[in-house]
Protein backbone atom coordinates (compact mmCIF):
# COMPACT_ATOMS: atom_id res chain seq x y z
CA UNK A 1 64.45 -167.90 -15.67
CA UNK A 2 65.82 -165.22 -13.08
CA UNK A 3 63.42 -162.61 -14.92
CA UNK A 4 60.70 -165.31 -13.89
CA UNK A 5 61.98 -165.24 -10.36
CA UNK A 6 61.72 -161.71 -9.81
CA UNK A 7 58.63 -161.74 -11.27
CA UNK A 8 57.11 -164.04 -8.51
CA UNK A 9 59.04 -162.38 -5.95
CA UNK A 10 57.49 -158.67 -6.65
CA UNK A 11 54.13 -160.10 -7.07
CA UNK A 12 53.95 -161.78 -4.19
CA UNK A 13 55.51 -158.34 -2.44
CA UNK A 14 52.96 -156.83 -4.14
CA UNK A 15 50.49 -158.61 -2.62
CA UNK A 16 51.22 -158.58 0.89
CA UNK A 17 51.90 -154.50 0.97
CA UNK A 18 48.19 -154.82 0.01
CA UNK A 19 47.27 -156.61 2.57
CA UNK A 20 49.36 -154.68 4.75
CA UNK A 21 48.06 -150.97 3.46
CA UNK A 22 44.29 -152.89 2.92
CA UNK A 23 43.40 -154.40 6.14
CA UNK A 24 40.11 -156.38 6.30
CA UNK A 25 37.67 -154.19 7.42
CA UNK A 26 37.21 -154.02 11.27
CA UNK A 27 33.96 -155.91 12.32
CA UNK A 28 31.61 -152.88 14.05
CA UNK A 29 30.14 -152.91 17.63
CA UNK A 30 26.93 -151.36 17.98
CA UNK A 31 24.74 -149.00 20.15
CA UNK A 32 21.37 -148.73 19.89
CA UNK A 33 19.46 -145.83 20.41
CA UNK A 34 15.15 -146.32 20.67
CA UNK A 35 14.91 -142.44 22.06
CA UNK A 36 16.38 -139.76 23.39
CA UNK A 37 14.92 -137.83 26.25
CA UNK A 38 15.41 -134.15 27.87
CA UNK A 39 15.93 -133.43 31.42
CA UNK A 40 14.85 -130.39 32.68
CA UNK A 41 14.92 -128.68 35.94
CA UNK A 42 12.90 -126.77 38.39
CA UNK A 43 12.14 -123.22 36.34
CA UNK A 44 12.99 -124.78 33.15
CA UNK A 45 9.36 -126.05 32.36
CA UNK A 46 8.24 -129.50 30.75
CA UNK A 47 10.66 -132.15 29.62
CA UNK A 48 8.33 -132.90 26.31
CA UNK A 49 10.45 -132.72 23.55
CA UNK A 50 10.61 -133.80 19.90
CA UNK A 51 14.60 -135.44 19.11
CA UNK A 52 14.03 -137.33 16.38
CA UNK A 53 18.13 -137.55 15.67
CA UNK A 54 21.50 -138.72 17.48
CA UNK A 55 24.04 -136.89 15.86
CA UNK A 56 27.18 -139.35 16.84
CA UNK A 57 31.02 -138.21 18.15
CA UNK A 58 33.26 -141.64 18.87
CA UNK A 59 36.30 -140.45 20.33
CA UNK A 60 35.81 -136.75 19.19
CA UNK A 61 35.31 -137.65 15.53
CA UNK A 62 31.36 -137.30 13.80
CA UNK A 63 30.72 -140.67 12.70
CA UNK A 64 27.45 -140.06 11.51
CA UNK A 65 23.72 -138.83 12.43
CA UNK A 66 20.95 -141.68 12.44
CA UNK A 67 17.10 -141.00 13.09
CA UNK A 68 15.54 -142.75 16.04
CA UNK A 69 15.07 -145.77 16.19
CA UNK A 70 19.06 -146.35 15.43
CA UNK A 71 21.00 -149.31 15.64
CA UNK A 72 24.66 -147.25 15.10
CA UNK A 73 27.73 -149.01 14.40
CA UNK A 74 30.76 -148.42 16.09
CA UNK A 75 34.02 -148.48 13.90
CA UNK A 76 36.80 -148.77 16.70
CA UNK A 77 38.40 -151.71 19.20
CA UNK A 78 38.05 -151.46 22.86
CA UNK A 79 37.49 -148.11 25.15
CA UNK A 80 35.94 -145.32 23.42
CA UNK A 81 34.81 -141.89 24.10
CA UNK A 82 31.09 -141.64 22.92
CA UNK A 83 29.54 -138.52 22.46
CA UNK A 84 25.77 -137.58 21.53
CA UNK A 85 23.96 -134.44 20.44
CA UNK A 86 19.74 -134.19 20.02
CA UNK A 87 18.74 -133.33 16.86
CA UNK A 88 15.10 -131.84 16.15
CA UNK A 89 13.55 -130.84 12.38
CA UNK A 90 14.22 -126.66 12.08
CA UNK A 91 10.83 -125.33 12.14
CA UNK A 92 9.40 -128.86 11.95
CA UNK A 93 10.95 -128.78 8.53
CA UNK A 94 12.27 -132.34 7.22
CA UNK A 95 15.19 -130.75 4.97
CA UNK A 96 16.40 -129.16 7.74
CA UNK A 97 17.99 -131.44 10.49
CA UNK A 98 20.36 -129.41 12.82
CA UNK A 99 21.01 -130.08 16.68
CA UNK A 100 19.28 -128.18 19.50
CA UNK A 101 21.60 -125.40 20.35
CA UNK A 102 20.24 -125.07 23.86
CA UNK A 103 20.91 -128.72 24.94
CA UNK A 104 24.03 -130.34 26.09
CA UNK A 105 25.45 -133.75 24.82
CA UNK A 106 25.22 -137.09 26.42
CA UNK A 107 28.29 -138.40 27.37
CA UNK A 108 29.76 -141.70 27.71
CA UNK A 109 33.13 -144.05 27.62
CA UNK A 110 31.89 -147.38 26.28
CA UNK A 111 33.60 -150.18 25.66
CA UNK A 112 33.31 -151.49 21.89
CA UNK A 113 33.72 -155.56 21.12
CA UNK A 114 32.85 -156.68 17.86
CA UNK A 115 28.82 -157.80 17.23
CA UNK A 116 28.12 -156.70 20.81
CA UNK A 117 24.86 -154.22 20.90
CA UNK A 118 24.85 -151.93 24.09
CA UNK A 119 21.57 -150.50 24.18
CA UNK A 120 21.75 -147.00 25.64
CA UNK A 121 18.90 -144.16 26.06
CA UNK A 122 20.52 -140.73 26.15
CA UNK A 123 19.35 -138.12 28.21
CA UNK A 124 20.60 -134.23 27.71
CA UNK A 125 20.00 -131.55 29.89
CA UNK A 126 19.62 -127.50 28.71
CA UNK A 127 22.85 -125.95 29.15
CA UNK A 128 23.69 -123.66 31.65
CA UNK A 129 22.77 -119.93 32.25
CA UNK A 130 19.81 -119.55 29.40
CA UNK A 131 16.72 -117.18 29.58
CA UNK A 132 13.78 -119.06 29.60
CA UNK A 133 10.40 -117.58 29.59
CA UNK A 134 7.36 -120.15 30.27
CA UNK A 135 3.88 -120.68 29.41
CA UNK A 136 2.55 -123.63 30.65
CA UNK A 137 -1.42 -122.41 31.46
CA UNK A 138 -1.09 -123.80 34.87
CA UNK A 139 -1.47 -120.40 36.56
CA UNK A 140 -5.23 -118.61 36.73
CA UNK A 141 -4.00 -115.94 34.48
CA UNK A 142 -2.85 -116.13 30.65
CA UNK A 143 0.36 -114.22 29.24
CA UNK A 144 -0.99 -113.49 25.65
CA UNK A 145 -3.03 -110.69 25.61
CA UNK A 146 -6.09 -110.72 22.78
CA UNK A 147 -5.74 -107.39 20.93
CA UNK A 148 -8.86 -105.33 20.37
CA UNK A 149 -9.45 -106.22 16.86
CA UNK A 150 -9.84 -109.93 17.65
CA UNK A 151 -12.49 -111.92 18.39
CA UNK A 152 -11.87 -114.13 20.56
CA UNK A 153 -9.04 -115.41 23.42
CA UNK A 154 -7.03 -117.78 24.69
CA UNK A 155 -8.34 -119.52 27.60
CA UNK A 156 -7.46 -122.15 30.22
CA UNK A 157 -8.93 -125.74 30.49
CA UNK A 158 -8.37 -128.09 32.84
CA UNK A 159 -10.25 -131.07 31.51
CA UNK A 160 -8.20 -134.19 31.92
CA UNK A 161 -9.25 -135.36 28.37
CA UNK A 162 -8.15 -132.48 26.85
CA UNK A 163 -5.40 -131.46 28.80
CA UNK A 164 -1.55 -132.17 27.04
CA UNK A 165 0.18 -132.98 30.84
CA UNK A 166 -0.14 -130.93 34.12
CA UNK A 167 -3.46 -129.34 35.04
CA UNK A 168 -4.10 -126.82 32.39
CA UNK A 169 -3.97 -126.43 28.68
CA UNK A 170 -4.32 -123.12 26.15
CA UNK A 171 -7.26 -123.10 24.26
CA UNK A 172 -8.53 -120.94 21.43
CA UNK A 173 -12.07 -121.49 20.45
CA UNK A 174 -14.21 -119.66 18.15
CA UNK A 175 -18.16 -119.16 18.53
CA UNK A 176 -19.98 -119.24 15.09
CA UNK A 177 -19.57 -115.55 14.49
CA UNK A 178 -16.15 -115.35 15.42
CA UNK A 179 -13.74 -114.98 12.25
CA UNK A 180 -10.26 -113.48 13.85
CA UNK A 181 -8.45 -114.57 16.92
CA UNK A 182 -4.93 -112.55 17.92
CA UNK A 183 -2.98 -112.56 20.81
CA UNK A 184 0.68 -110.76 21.95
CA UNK A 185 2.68 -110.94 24.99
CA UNK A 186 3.61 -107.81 26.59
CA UNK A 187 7.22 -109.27 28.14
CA UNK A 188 10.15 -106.22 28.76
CA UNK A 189 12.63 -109.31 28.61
CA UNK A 190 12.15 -110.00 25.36
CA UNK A 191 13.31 -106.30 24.34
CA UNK A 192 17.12 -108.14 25.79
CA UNK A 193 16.67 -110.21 22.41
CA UNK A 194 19.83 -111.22 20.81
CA UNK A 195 20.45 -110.26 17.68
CA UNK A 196 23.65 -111.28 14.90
CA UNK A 197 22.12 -114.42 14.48
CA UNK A 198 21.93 -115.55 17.89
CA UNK A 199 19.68 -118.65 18.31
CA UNK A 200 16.28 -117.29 20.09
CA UNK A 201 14.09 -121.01 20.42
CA UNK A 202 10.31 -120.54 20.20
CA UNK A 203 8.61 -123.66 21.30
CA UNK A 204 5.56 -125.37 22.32
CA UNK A 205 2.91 -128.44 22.01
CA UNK A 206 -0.12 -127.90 19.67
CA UNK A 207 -2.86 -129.55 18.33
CA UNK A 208 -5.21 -127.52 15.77
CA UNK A 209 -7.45 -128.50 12.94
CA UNK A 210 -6.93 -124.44 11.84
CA UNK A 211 -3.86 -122.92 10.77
CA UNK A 212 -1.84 -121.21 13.52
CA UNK A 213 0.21 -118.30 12.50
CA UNK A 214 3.06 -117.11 14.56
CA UNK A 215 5.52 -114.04 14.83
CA UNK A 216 6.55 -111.30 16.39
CA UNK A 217 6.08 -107.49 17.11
CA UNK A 218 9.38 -104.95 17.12
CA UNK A 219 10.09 -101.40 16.88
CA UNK A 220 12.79 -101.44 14.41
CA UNK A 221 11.57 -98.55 12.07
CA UNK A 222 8.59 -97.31 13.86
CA UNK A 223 7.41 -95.80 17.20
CA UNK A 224 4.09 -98.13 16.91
CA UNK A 225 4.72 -101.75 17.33
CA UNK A 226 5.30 -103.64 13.47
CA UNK A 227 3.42 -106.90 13.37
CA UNK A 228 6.01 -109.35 10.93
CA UNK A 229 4.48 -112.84 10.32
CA UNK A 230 7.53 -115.57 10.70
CA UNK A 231 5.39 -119.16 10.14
CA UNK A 232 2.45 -120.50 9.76
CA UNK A 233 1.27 -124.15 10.94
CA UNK A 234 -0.71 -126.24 9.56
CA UNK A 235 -3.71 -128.11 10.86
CA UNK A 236 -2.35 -131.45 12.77
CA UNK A 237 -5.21 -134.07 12.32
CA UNK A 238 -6.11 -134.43 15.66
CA UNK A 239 -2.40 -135.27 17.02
CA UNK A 240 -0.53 -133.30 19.23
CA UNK A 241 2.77 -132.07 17.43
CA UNK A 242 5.92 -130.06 18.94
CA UNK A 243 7.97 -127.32 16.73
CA UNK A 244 10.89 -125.96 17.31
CA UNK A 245 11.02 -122.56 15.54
CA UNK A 246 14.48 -120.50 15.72
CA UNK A 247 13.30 -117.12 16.13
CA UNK A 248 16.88 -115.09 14.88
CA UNK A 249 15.71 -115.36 10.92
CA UNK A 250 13.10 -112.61 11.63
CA UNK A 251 14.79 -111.23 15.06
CA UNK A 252 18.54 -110.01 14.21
CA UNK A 253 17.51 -108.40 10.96
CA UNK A 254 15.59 -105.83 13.45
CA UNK A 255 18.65 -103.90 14.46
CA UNK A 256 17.78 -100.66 15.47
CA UNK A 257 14.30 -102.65 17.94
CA UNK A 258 14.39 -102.02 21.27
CA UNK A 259 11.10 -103.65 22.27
CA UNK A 260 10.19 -107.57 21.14
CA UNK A 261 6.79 -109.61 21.77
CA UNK A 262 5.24 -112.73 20.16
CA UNK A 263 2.22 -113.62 18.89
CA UNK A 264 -0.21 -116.11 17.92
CA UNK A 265 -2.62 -115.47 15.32
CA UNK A 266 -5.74 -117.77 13.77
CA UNK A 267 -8.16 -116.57 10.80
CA UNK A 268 -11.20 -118.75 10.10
CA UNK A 269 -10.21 -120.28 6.90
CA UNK A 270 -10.30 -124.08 6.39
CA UNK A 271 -12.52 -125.40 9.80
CA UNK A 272 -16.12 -124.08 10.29
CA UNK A 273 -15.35 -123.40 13.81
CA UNK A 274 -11.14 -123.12 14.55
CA UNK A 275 -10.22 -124.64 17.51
CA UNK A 276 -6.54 -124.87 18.86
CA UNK A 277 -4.84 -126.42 21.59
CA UNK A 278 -1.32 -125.26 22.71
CA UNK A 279 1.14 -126.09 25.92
CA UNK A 280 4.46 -125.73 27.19
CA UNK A 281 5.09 -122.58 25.54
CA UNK A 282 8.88 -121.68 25.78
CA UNK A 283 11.07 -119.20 24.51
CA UNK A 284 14.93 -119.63 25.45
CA UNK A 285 17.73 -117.30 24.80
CA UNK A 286 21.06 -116.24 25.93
């Protein structure tokens, strides 16, 4: 009979250090997230941007990363430090998901009560002291410079219909005998190019129903300017799109280049007559 007792009385201790070391599981709070927008200031160009993730920090620890439209729940009681980072497709790739390196994080303290939704729309800024060179085709005059070999240009319209936001928008045409189009800046501050894998952002707004190649030019092993092709985008059926395209893959390898310019390239190829919109050119560095 006392083996009995004992019995009981370690089950039942048993039992309760379960409960004890077990806890029901907390019941969440939630934010919800529909979007989350950039800021940008004077000299930093256009606020488009394409965050398509929140990449979550409650009280300093990653809880998770959600794609917009989110409803996120929130594993803690009470006052909480909420932290929030952008995060954009790598070269408009969908395997790679990373966060903008050139954009700070929303912060908040929040307050978290169980089933309660606070609905919140993030807004990051860039952070501070970045390089930012601008094309925005606002100004009479056009910073890619056709090379002789192709045969055609970028131009400037400023039809309202065709226009992405502002007053102007790139455009590359081609005239039925036109096959090649190539254009390069000519920008000494991109020879201050960071190298050892420093993030170097190349970004814009397109809309094309031709493939657009883009790249760069460097001196690494020659006197005369090498042409190297980094990627090539694809036609967007008549939507406007925004990449993101981190520029250090095909920059730091170049380490003996002094001298660094972009390009944009189209060949005739898939559309009888190429035609390709592009705005808010930016390319941001430290």
């Amino acid at each position: 009979m006392r083996y009995h007792y004992l019995l009981i009385f370690f089950t039942v201790c048993f039992l309760a250090s379960c409960k004890l070391f077990n806890p029901e599981e907390l019941t969440p709070s939630y934010i919800y997230i529909s979007d989350i927008k950039l800021e940008t200031k004077t000299l930093e160009g256009s606020s488009s941007d394409n965050i398509l993730d929140a990449w979550v920090y409650v009280n300093g620890s990653y809880i998770g990363t959600w794609e917009l439209p989110a409803k996120i729940p929130i594993h803690v009681i009470g006052e909480y430090d909420l932290e929030i980072f952008g995060g954009i497709k790598k070269s408009g790739l969908s395997a790679f998901r990373v966060t903008n390196d050139f954009m700070t994080s929303f912060d908040s303290t929040l307050i978290s009560i169980s089933n309660v939704v606070d609905t919140i729309i993030p807004t990051l800024e860039y952070v501070a002291d970045l390089n930012i060179w601008l094309e925005e085709f606002e100004d009479p005059g056009v910073k890619f410079t056709g090379q002789p070999f192709s045969d055609t240009v970028i131009r400037i319209t400023n039809d309202p219909l065709l226009v992405f936001e502002g007053n102007g928008t790139g455009v590359i045409s081609f005239s039925n005998s036109d096959l090649y189009f190539l254009a390069k800046t000519n920008e000494p501050d991109f020879n201050t190019f960071p190298k050892q894998g420093a993030p170097i952002y190349y970004e814009f707004d397109y809309k094309s129903d031709e493939v657009l190649t883009v790249g760069i030019y460097h001196n690494n092993i020659s006197t005369t300017p090498i042409k190297t092709e980094f990627f090539n985008l694809f036609p967007t059926d008549g939507k406007w799109k925004k990449i993101y395209l981190d520029l250090k893959e095909i920059v730091s390898p170049q380490t003996f280049a002094t001298e660094f310019d972009i390009y944009l390239e189209v060949s005739k190829n898939k559309s009888s007559q190429p035609l390709v919109y592009i705005d808010n050119i930016k390319v941001i560095y430290k």
